[in-house]
C-alpha atoms as a PDB file:
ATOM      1  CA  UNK A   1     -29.179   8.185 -11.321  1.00  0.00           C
ATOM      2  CA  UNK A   2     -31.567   4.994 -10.542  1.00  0.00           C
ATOM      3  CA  UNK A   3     -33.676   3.393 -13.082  1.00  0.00           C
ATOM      4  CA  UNK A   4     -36.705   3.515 -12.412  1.00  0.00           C
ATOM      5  CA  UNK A   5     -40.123   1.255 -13.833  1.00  0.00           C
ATOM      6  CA  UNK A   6     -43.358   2.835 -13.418  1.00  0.00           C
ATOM      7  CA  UNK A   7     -46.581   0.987 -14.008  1.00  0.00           C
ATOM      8  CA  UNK A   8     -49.573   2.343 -12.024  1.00  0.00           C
ATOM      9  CA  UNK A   9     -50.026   5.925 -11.209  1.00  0.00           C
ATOM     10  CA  UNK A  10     -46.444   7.261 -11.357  1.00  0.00           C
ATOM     11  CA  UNK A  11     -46.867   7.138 -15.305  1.00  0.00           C
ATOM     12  CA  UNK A  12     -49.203   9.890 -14.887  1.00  0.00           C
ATOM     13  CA  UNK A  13     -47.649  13.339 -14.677  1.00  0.00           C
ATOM     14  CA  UNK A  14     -50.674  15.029 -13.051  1.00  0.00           C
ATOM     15  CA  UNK A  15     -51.511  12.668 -10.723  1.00  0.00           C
ATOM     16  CA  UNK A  16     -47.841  13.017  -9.568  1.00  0.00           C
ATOM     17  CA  UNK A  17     -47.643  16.776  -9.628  1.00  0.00           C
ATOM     18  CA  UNK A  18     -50.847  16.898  -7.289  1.00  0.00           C
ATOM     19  CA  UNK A  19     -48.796  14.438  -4.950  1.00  0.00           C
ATOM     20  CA  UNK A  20     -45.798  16.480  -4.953  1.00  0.00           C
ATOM     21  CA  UNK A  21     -47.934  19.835  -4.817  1.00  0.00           C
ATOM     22  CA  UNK A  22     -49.403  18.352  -1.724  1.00  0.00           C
ATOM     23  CA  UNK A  23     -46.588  17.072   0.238  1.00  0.00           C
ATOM     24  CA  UNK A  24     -44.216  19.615  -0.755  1.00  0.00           C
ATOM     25  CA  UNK A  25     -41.699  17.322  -2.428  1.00  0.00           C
ATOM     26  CA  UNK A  26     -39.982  18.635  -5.431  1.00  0.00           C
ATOM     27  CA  UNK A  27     -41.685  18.033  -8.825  1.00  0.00           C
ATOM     28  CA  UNK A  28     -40.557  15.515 -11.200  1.00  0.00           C
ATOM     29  CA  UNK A  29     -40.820  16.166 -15.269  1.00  0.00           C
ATOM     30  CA  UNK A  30     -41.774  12.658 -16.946  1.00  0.00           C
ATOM     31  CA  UNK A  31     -40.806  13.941 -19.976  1.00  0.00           C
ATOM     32  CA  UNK A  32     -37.823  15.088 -19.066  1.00  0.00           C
ATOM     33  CA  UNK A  33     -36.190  11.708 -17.751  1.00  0.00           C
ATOM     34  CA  UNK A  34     -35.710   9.905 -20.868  1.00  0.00           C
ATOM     35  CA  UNK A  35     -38.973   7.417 -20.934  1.00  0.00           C
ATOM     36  CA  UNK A  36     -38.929   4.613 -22.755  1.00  0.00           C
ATOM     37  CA  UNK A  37     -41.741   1.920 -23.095  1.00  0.00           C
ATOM     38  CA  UNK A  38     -40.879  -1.521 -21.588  1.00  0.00           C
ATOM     39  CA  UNK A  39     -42.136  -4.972 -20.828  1.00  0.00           C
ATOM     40  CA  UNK A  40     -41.476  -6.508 -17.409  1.00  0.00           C
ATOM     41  CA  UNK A  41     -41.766  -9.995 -18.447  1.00  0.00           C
ATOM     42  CA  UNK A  42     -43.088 -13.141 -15.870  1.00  0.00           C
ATOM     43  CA  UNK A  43     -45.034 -10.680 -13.749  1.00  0.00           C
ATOM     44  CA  UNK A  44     -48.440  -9.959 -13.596  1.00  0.00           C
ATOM     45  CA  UNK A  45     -50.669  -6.166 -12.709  1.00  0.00           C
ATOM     46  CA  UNK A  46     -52.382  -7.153  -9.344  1.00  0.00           C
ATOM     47  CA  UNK A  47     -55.077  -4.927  -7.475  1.00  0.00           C
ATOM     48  CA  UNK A  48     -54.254  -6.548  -3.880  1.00  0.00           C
ATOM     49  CA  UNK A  49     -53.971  -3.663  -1.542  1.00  0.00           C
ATOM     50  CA  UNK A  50     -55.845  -1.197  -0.046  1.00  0.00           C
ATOM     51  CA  UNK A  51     -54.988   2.068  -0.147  1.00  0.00           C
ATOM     52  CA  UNK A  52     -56.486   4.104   2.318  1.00  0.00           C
ATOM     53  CA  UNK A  53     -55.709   7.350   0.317  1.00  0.00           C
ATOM     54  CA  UNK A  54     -56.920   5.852  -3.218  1.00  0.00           C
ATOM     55  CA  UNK A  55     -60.076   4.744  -0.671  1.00  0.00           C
ATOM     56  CA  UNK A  56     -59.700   1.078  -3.019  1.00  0.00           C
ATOM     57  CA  UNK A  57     -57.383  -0.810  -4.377  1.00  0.00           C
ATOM     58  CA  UNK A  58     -53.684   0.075  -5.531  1.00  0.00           C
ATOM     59  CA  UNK A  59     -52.010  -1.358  -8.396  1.00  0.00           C
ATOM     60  CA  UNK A  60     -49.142  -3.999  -7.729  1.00  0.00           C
ATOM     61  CA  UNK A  61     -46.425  -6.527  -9.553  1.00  0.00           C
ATOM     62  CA  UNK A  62     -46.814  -9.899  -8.522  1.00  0.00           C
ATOM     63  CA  UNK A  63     -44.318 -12.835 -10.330  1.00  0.00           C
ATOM     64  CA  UNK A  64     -46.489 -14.854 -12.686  1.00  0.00           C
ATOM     65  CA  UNK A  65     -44.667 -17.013 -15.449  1.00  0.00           C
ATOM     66  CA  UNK A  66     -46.108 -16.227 -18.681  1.00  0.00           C
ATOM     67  CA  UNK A  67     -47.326 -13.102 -18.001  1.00  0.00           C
ATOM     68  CA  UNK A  68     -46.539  -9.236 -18.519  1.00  0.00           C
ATOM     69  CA  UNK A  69     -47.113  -5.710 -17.152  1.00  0.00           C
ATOM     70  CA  UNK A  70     -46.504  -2.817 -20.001  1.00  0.00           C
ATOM     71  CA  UNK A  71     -44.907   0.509 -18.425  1.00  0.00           C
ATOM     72  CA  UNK A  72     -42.887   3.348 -18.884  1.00  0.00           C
ATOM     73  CA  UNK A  73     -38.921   3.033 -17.545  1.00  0.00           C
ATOM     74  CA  UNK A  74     -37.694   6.861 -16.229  1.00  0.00           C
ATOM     75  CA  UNK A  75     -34.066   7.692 -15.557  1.00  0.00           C
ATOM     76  CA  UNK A  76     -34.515   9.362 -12.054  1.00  0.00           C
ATOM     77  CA  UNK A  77     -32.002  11.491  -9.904  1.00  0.00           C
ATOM     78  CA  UNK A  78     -31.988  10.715  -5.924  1.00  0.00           C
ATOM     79  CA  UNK A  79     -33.938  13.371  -4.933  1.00  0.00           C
ATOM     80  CA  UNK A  80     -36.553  12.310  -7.836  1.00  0.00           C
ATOM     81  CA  UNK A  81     -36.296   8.383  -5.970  1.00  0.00           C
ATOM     82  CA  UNK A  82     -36.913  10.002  -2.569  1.00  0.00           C
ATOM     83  CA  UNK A  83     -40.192  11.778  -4.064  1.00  0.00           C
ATOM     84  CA  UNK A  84     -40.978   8.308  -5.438  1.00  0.00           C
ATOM     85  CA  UNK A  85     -40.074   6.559  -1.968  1.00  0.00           C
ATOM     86  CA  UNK A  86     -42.269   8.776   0.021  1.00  0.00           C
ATOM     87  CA  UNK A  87     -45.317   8.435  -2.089  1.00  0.00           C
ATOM     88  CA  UNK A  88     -44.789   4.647  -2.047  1.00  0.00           C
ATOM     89  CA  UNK A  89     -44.936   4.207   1.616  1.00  0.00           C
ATOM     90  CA  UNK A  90     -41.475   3.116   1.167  1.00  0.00           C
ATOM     91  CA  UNK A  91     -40.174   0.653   3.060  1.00  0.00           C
ATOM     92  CA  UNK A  92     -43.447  -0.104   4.735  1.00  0.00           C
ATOM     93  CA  UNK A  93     -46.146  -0.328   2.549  1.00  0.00           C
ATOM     94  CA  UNK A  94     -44.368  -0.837  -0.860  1.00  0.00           C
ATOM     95  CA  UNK A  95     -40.463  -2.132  -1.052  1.00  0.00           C
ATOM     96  CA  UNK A  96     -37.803  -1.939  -3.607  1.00  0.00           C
ATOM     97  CA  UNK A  97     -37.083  -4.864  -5.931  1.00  0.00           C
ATOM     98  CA  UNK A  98     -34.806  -5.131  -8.907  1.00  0.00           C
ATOM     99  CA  UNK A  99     -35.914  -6.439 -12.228  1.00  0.00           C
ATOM    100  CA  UNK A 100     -35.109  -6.661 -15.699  1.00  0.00           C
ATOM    101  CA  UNK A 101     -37.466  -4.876 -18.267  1.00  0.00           C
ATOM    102  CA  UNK A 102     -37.293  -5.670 -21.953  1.00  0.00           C
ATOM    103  CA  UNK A 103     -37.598  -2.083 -24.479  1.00  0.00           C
ATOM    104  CA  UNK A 104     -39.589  -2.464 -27.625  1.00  0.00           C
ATOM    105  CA  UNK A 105     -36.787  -2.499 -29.768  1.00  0.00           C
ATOM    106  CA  UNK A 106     -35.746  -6.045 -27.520  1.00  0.00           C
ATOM    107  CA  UNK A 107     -32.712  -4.703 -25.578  1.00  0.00           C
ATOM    108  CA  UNK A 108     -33.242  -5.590 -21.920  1.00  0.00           C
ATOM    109  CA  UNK A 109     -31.920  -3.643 -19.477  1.00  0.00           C
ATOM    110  CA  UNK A 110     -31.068  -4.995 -15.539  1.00  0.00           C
ATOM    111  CA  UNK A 111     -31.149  -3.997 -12.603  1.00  0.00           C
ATOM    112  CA  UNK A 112     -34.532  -1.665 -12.620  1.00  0.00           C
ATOM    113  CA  UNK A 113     -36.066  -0.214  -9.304  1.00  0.00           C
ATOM    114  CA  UNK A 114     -39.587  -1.011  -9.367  1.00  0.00           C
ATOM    115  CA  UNK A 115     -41.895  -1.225  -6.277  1.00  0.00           C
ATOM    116  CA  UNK A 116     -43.732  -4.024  -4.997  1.00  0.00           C
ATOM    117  CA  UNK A 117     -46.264  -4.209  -2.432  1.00  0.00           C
ATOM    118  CA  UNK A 118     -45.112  -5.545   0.967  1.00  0.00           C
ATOM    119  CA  UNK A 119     -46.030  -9.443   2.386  1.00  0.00           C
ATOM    120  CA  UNK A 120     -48.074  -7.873   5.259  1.00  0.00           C
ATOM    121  CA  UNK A 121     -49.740  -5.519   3.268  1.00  0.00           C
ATOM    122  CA  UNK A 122     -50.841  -7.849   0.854  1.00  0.00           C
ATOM    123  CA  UNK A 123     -55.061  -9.105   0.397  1.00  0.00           C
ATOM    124  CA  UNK A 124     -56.821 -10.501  -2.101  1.00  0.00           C
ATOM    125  CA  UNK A 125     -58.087  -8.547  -5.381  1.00  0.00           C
ATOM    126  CA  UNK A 126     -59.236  -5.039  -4.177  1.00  0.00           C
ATOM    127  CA  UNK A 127     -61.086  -3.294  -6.630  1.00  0.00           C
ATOM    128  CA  UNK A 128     -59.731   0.224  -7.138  1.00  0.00           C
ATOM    129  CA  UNK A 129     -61.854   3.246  -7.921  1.00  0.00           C
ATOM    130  CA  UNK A 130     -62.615   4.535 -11.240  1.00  0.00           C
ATOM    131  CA  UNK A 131     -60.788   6.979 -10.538  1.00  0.00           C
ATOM    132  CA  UNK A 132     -57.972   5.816  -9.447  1.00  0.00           C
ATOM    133  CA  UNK A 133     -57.914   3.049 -13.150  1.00  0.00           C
ATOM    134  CA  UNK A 134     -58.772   6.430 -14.638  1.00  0.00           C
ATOM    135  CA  UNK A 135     -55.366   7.640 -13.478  1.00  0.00           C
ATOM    136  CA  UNK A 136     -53.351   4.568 -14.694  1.00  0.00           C
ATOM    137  CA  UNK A 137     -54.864   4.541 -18.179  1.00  0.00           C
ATOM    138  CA  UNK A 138     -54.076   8.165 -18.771  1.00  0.00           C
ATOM    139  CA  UNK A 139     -50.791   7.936 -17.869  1.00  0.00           C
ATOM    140  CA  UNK A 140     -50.327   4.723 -20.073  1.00  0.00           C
ATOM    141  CA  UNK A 141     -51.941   6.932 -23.067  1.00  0.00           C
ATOM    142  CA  UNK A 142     -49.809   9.713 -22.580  1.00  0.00           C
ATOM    143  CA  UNK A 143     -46.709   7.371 -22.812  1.00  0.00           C
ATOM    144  CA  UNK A 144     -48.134   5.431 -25.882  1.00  0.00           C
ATOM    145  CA  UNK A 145     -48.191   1.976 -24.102  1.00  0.00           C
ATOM    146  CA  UNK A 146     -49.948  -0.567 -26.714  1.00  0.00           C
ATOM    147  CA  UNK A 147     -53.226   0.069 -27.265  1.00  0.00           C
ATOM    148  CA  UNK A 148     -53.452  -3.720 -25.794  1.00  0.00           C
ATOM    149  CA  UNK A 149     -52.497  -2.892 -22.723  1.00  0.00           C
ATOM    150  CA  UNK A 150     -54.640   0.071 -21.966  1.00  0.00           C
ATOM    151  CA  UNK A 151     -57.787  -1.931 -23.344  1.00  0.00           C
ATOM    152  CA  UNK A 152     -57.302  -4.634 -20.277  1.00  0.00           C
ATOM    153  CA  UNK A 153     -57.290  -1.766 -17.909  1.00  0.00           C
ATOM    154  CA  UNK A 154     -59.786  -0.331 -18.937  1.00  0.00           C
ATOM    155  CA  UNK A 155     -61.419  -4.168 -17.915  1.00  0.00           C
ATOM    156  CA  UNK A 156     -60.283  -4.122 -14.580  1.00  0.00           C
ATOM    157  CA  UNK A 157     -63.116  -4.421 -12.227  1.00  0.00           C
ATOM    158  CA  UNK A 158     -63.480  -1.125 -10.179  1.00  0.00           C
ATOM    159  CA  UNK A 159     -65.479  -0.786  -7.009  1.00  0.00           C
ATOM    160  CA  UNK A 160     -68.326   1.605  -8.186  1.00  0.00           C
END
């Protein structure tokens, strides 16, 4: 089992079943793999990279002392990680890093898989599409992330 941190789209269990519909990958129940809201403390939600399926930006963790990203830590099986690999362009357009995430009732737990986006991949702020913010505040409803949280979403800048 790998413990997992999800923070953009991969909270939202639609959005993931289309993927997996798509690509023929095997679905993964949310639900069903003990979530639990979390903190990742000293990093910050970025919108620098374009993805060329989103047609906009894709949401990203970037360090920044000071600062937080809300999300929604799963505890997935391998075959689950693989799905979650493959739909991050994993190794190549996102990679692996380990971090610590903080629960609400202040237990943090190491060593959590989340995804970053890679150096070369990298650009300045890239607005996503509506659609694609529309996807990441769902998700972050459906999970109950603070009410906080999905309001500065909903500010992010989109590109129509």
């Amino acid at each position: 089992m790998v413990l997992y941190f999800a923070y953009g789209s991969n909270m939202n269990q639609e959005d993931l079943d289309d993927y997996c519909r798509r690509n023929g990958k095997p679905f993964i129940h949310l639900a069903s793999k003990s979530p639990k809201l979390c903190v990742l403390r000293d990093f910050k939600l970025d919108f620098n990279y374009y993805s060329h399926s989103r047609e906009g930006g894709a949401a990203n963790i970037e360090p920044a002392r000071g600062e937080h990203v809300e999300g929604v830590l799963f505890d997935i099986s391998d075959v689950d990680k693989e799905t979650i690999d493959d739909k991050e362009g994993a190794p190549n357009y996102y990679r692996e890093i380990l971090v610590s995430v903080v629960l609400r009732d202040g237990t943090r737990i190491e060593n959590v898989t989340a995804y970053t986006v890679c150096e070369d991949k990298k650009r300045g702020f890239t607005p996503p599409t509506r659609k694609y913010r529309q996807i990441i505040i769902d998700g972050a409803r459906a999970f109950g992330l603070s009410e906080e949280w999905i309001k500065k979403l909903e500010k992010i800048p989109t590109k129509d």
